[in-house]
C-alpha atoms as a PDB file:
ATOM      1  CA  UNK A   1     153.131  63.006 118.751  1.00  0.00           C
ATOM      2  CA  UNK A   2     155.565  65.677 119.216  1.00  0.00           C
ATOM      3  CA  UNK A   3     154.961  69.296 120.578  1.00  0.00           C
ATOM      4  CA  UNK A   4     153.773  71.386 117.878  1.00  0.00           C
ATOM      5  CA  UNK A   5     151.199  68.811 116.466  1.00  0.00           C
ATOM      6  CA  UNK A   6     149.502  68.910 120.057  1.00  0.00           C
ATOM      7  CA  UNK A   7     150.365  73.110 120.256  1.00  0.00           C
ATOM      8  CA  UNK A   8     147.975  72.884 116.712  1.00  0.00           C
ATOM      9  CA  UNK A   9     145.423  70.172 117.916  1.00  0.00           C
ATOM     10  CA  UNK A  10     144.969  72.660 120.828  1.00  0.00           C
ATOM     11  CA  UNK A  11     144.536  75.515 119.273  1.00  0.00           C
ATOM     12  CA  UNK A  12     142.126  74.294 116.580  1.00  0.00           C
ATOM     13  CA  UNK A  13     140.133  72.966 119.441  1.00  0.00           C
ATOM     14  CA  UNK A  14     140.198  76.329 121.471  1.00  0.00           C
ATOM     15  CA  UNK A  15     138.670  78.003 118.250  1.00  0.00           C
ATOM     16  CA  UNK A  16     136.404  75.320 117.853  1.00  0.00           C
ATOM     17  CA  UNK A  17     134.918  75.731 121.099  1.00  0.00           C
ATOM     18  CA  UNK A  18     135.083  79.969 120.955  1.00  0.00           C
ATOM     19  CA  UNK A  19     133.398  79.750 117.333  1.00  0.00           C
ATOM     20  CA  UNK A  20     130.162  78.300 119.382  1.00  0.00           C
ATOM     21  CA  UNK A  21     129.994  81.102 121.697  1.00  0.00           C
ATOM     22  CA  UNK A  22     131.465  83.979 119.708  1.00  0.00           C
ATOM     23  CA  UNK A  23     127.571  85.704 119.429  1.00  0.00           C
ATOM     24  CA  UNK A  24     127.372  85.726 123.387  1.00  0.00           C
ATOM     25  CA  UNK A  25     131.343  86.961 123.604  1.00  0.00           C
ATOM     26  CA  UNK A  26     130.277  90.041 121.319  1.00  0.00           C
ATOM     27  CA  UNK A  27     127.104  90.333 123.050  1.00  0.00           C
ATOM     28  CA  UNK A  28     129.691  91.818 126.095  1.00  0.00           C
ATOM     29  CA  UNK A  29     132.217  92.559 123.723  1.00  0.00           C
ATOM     30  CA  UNK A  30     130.668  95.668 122.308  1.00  0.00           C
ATOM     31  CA  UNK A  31     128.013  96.209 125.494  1.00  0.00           C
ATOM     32  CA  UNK A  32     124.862  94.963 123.989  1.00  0.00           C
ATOM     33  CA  UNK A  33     123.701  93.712 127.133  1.00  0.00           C
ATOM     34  CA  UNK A  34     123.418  97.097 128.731  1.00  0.00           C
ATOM     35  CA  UNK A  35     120.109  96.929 127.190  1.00  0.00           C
ATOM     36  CA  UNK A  36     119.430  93.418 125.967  1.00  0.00           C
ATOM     37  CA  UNK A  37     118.916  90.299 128.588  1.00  0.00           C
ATOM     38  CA  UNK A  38     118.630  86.736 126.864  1.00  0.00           C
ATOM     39  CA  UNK A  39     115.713  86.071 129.185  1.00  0.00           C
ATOM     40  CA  UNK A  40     114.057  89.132 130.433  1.00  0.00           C
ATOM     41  CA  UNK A  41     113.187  92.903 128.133  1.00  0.00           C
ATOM     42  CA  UNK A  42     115.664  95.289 129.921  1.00  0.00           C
ATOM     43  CA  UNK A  43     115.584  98.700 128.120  1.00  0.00           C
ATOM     44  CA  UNK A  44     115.073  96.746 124.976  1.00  0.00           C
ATOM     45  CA  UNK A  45     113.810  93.662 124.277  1.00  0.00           C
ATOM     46  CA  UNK A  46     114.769  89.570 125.816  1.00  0.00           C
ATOM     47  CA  UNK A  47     116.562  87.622 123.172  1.00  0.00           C
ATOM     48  CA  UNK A  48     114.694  84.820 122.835  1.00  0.00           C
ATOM     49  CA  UNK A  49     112.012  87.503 122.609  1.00  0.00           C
ATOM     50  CA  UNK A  50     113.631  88.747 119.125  1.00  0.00           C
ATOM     51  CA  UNK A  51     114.369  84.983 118.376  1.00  0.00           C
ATOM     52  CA  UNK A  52     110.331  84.037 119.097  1.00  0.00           C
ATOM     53  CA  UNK A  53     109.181  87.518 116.403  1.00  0.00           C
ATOM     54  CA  UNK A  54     111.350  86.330 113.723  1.00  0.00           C
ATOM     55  CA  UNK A  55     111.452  82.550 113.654  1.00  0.00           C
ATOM     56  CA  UNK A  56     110.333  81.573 110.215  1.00  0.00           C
ATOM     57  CA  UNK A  57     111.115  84.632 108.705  1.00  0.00           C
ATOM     58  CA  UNK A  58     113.067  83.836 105.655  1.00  0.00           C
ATOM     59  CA  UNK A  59     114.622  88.210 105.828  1.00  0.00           C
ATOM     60  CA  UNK A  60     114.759  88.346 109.889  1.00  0.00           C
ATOM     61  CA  UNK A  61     118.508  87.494 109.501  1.00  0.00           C
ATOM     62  CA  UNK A  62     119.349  90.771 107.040  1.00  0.00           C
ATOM     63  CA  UNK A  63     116.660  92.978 108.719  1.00  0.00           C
ATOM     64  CA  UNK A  64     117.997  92.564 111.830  1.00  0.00           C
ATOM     65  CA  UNK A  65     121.900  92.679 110.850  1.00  0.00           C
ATOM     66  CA  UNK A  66     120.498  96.513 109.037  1.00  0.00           C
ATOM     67  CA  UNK A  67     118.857  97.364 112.359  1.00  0.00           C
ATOM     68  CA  UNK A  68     121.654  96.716 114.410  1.00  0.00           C
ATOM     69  CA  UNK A  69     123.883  98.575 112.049  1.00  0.00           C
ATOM     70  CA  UNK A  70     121.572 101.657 111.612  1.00  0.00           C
ATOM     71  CA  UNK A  71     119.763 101.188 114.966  1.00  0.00           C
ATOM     72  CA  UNK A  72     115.505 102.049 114.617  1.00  0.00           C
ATOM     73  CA  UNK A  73     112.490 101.901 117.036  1.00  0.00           C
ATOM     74  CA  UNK A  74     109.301 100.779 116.457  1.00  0.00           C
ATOM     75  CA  UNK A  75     109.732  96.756 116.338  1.00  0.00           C
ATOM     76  CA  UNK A  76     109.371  95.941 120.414  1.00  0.00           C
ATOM     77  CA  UNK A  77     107.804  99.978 121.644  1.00  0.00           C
ATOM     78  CA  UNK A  78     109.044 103.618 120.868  1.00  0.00           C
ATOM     79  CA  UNK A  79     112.934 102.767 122.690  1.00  0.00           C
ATOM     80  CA  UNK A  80     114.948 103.913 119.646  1.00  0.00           C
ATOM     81  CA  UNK A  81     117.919 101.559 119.704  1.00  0.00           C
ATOM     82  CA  UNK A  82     120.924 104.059 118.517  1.00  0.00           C
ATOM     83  CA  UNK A  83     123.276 102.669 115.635  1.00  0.00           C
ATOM     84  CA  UNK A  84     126.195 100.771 116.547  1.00  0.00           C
ATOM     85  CA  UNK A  85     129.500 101.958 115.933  1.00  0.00           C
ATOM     86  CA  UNK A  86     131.155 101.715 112.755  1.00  0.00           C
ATOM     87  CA  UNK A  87     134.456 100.377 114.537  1.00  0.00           C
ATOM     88  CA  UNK A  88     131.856  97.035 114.862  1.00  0.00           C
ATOM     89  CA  UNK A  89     132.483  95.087 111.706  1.00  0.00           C
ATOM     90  CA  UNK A  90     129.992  93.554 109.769  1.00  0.00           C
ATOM     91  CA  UNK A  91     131.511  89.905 109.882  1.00  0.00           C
ATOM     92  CA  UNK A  92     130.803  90.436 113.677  1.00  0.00           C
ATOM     93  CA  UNK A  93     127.041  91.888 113.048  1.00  0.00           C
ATOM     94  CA  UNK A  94     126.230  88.829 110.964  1.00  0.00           C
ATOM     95  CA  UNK A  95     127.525  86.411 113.833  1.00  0.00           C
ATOM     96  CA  UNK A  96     125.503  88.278 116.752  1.00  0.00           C
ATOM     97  CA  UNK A  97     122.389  88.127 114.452  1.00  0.00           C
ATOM     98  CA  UNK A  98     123.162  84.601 114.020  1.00  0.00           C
ATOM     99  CA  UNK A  99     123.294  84.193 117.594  1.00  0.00           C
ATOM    100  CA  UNK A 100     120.314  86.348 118.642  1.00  0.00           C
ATOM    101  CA  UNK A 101     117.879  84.415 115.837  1.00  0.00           C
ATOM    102  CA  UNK A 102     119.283  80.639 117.431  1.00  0.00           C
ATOM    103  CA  UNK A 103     117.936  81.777 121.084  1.00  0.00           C
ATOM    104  CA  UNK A 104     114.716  79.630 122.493  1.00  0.00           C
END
């Protein structure tokens, strides 16, 4: 096997394995956890919390992906979550919903 078929092989598997984890990486990424534990309500609410309200829910996957875009209150107590920045695509909004709604 020469050198570029293993530079490829490596690199598919390094997106592979990022692909898994992307919803946690933007979770950081755009600072979501200064308010949001996976675990435990912070200023807003745990995760698996969100995860637990919505399982089932057939619309908790484009609810949620509006709420984080245009932020609300009223779902978890009165802590208005604030919108989140338009620099934040939507691609990226779909995969942290994704994410949030696969937590247990």
């Amino acid at each position: 096997m020469n050198t570029r078929c293993l530079a490829v092989i490596a690199a598919l598997s390094i997106s592979a394995t990022a692909a898994a984890g992307d919803g946690e990486v933007l979770l950081k990424q755009y600072n979501c956890s200064a308010c949001h534990a996976v675990a435990s309500k912070s200023v807003g609410p745990a995760l698996i919390d969100i995860a637990t309200k919505y399982k089932g829910d057939k619309d908790a996957q484009a609810r949620l992906e509006a709420k984080v875009r245009k932020g609300g209150a009223g779902s978890f107590g009165s802590m208005p979550m604030p919108p989140t920045a338009k620099t934040v695509s939507d691609d990226d909004i779909k995969t942290l919903v994704t994410w949030i709604l696969s937590q247990k």
